[in-house]
C-alpha atoms as a PDB file:
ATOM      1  CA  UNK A   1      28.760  43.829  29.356  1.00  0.00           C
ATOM      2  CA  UNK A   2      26.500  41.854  27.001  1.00  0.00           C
ATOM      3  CA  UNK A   3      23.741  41.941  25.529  1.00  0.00           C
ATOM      4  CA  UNK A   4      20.938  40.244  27.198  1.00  0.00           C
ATOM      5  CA  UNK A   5      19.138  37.085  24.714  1.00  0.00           C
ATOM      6  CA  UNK A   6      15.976  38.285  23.647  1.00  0.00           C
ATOM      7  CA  UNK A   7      12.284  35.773  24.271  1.00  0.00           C
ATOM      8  CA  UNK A   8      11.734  33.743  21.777  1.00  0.00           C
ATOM      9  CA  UNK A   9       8.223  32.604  23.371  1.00  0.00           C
ATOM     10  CA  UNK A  10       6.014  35.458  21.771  1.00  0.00           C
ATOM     11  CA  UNK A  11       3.055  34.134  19.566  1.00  0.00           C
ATOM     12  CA  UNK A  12       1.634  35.915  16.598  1.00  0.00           C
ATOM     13  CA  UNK A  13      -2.163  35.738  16.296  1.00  0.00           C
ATOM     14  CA  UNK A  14      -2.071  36.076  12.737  1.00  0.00           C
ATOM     15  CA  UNK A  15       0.333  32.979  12.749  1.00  0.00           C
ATOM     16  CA  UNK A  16      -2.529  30.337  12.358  1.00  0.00           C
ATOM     17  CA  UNK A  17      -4.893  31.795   9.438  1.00  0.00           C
ATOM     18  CA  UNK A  18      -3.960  29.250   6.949  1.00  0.00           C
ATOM     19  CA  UNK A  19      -5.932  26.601   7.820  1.00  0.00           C
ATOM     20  CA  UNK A  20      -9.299  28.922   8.084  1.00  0.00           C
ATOM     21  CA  UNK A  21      -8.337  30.784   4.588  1.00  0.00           C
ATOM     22  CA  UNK A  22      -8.477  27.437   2.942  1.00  0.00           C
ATOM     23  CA  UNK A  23     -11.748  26.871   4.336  1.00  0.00           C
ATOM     24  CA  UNK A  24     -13.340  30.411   3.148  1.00  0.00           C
ATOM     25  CA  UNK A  25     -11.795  29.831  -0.132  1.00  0.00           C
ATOM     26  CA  UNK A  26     -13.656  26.284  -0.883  1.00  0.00           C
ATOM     27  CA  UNK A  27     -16.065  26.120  -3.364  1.00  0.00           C
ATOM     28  CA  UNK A  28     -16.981  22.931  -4.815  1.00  0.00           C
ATOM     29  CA  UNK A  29     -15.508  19.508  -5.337  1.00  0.00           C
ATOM     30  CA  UNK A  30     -15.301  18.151  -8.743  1.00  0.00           C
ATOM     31  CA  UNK A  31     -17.815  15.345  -8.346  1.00  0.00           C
ATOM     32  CA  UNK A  32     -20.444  18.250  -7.931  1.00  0.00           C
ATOM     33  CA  UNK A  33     -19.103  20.143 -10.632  1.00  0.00           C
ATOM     34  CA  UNK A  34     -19.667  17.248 -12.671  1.00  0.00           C
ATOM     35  CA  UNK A  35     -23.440  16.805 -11.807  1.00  0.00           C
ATOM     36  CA  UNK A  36     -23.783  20.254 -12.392  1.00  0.00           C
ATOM     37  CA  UNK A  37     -22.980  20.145 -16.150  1.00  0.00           C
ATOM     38  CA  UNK A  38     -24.866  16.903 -16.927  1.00  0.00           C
ATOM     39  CA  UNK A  39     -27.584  19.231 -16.799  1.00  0.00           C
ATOM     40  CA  UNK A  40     -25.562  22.168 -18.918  1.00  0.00           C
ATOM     41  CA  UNK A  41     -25.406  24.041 -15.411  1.00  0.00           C
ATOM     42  CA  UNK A  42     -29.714  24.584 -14.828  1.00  0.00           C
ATOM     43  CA  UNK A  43     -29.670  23.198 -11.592  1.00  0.00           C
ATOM     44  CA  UNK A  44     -26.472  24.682 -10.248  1.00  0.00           C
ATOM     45  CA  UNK A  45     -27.628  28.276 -11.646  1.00  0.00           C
ATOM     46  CA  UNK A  46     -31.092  27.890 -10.185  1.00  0.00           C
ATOM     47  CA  UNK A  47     -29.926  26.795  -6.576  1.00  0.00           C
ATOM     48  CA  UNK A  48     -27.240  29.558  -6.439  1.00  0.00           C
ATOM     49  CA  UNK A  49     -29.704  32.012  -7.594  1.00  0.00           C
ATOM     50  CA  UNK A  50     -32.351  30.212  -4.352  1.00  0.00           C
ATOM     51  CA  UNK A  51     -29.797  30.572  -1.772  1.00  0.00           C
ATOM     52  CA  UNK A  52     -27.796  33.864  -2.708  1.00  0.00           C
ATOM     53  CA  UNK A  53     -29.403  37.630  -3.198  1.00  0.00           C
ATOM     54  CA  UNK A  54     -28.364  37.659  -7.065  1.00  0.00           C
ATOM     55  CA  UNK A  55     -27.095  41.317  -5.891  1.00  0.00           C
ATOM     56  CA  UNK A  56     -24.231  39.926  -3.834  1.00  0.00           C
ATOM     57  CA  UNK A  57     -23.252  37.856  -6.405  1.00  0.00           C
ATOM     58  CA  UNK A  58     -20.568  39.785  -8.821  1.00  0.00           C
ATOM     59  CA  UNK A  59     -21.936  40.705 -12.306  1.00  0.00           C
ATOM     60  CA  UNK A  60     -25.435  39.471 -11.174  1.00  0.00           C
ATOM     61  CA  UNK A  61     -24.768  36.534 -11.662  1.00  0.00           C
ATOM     62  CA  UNK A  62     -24.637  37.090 -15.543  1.00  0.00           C
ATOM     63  CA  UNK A  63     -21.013  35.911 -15.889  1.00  0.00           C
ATOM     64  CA  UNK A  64     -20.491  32.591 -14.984  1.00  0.00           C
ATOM     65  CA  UNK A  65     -17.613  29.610 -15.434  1.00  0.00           C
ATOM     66  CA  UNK A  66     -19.476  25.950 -14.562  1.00  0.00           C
ATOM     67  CA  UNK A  67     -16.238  24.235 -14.130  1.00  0.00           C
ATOM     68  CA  UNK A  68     -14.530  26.524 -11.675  1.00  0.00           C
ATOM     69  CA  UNK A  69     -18.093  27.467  -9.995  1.00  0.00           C
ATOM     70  CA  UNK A  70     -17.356  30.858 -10.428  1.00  0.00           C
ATOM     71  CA  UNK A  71     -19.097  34.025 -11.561  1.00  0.00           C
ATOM     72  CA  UNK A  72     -17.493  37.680 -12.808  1.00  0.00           C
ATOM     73  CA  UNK A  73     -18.462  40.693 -12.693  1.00  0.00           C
ATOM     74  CA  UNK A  74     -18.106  41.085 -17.023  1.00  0.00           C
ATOM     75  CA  UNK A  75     -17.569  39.595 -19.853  1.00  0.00           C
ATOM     76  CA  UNK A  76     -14.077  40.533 -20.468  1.00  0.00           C
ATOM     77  CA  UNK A  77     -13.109  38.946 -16.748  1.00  0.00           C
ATOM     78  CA  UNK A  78     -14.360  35.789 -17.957  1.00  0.00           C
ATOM     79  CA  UNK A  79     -12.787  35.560 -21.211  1.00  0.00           C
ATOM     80  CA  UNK A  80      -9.844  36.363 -19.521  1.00  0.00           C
ATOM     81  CA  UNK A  81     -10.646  33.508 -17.017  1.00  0.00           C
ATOM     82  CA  UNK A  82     -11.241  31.199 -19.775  1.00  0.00           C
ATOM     83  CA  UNK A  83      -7.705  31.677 -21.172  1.00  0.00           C
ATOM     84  CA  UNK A  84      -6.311  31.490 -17.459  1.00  0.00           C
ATOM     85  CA  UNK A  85      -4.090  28.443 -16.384  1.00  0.00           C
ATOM     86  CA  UNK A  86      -6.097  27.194 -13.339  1.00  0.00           C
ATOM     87  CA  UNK A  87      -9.034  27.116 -15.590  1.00  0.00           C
ATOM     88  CA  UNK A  88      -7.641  24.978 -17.562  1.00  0.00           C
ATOM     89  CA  UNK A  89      -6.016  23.035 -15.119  1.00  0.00           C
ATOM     90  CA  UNK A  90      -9.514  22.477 -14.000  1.00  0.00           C
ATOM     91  CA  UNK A  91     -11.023  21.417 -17.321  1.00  0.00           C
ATOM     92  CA  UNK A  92      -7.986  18.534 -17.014  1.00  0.00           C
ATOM     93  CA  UNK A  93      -9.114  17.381 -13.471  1.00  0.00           C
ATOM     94  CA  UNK A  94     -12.905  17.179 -14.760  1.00  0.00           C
ATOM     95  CA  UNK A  95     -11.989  14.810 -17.838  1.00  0.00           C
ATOM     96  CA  UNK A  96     -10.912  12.543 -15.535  1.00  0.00           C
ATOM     97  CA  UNK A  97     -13.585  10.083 -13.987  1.00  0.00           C
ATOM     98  CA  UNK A  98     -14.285  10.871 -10.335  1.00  0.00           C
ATOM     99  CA  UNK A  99     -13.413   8.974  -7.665  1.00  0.00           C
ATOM    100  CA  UNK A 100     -16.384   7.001  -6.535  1.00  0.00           C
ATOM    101  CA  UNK A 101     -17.282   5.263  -3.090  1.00  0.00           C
ATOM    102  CA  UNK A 102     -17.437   1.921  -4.486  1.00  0.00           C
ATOM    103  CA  UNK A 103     -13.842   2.507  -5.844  1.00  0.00           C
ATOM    104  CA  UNK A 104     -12.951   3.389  -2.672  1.00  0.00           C
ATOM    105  CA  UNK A 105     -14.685   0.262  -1.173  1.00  0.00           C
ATOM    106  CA  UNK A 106     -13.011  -1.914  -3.192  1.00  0.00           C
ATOM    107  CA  UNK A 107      -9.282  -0.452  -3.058  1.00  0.00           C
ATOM    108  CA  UNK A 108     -10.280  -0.781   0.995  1.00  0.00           C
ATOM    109  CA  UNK A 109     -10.833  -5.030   0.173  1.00  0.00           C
ATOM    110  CA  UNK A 110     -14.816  -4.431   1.076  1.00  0.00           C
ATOM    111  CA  UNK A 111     -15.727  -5.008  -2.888  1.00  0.00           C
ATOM    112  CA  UNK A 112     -17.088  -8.064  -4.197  1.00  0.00           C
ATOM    113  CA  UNK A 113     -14.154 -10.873  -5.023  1.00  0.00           C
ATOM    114  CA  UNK A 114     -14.687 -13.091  -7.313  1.00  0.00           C
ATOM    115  CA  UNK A 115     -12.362 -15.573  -6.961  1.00  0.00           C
ATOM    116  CA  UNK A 116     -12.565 -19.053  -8.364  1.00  0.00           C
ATOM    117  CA  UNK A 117     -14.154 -20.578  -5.673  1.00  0.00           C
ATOM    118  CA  UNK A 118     -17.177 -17.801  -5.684  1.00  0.00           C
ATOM    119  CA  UNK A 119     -17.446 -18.891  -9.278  1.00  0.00           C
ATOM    120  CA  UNK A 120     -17.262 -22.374  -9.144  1.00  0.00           C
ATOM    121  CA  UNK A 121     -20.199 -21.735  -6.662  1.00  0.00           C
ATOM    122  CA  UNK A 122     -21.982 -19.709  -8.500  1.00  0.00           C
ATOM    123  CA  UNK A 123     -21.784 -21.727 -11.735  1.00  0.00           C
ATOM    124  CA  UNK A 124     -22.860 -25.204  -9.461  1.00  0.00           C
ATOM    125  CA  UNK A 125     -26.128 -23.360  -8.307  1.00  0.00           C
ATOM    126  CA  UNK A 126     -27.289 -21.692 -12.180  1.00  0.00           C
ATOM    127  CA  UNK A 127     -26.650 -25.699 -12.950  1.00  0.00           C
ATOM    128  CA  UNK A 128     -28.909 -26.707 -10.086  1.00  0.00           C
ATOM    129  CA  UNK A 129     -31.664 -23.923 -11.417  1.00  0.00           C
ATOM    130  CA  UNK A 130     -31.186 -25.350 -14.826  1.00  0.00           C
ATOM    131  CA  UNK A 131     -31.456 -28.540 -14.079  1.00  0.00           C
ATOM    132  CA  UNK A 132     -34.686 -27.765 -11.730  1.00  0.00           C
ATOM    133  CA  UNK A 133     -36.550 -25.931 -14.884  1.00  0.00           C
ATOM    134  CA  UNK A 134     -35.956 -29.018 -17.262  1.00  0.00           C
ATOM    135  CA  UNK A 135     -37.347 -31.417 -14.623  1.00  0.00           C
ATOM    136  CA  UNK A 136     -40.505 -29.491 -13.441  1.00  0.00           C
END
């Protein structure tokens, strides 16, 4: 006698958490990073501070890292955040130039062109003006 094959068609509820984890984990993207230390971090600190109870926020919101937008709880968690590799993996990213929407609208062929026709164009109409100014 054999065994009988066991179901295979049992689902696992906890099966599909990675796409909501992601999600809870977000913070902030590095173009908003950015503007936030323009200002050396005033405005970030002072909307944070708006929004959040500063008592749900760890340390009080006396420890904080701009360029990861997070805060700890001492100083000795973020020194040892400081000297952390995803730190400074995000100090790399935020050297680089963001990518902007009229990069994007350009890679996407919705930019300007200026091809030689455009400029010959252009360059027969600032004649035209010229010409216009020295008559009137």
């Amino acid at each position: 006698m054999t065994r009988v094959r066991r179901s295979r068609t049992h689902s696992n509820p906890k099966k599909n958490q990675a796409p909501g984890q992601k999600t809870r984990r977000y913070k902030r993207d590095l173009d908003q990073i950015l503007e936030d230390i323009k200002d050396g971090g005033a405005k970030k600190m002072s909307d944070t501070l708006l929004h959040n109870d500063v008592e749900d926020l760890p340390g009080m919101a006396q420890h904080a890292c701009l360029p990861c937008s997070r805060f700890f709880a001492d100083a000795i968690s973020l020194g040892t955040h400081i000297k952390s590799k995803p730190h400074k993996r995000r100090l790399k990213k935020l050297e680089e130039e963001p990518y902007t929407i009229e990069e994007s609208r350009r890679a996407a062929g919705m930019g300007v062109d200026k091809g030689e026709f455009t400029k010959r164009r252009e360059e027969e109409a600032k004649k035209e003006e010229g010409e216009m100014k020295v008559d009137a």
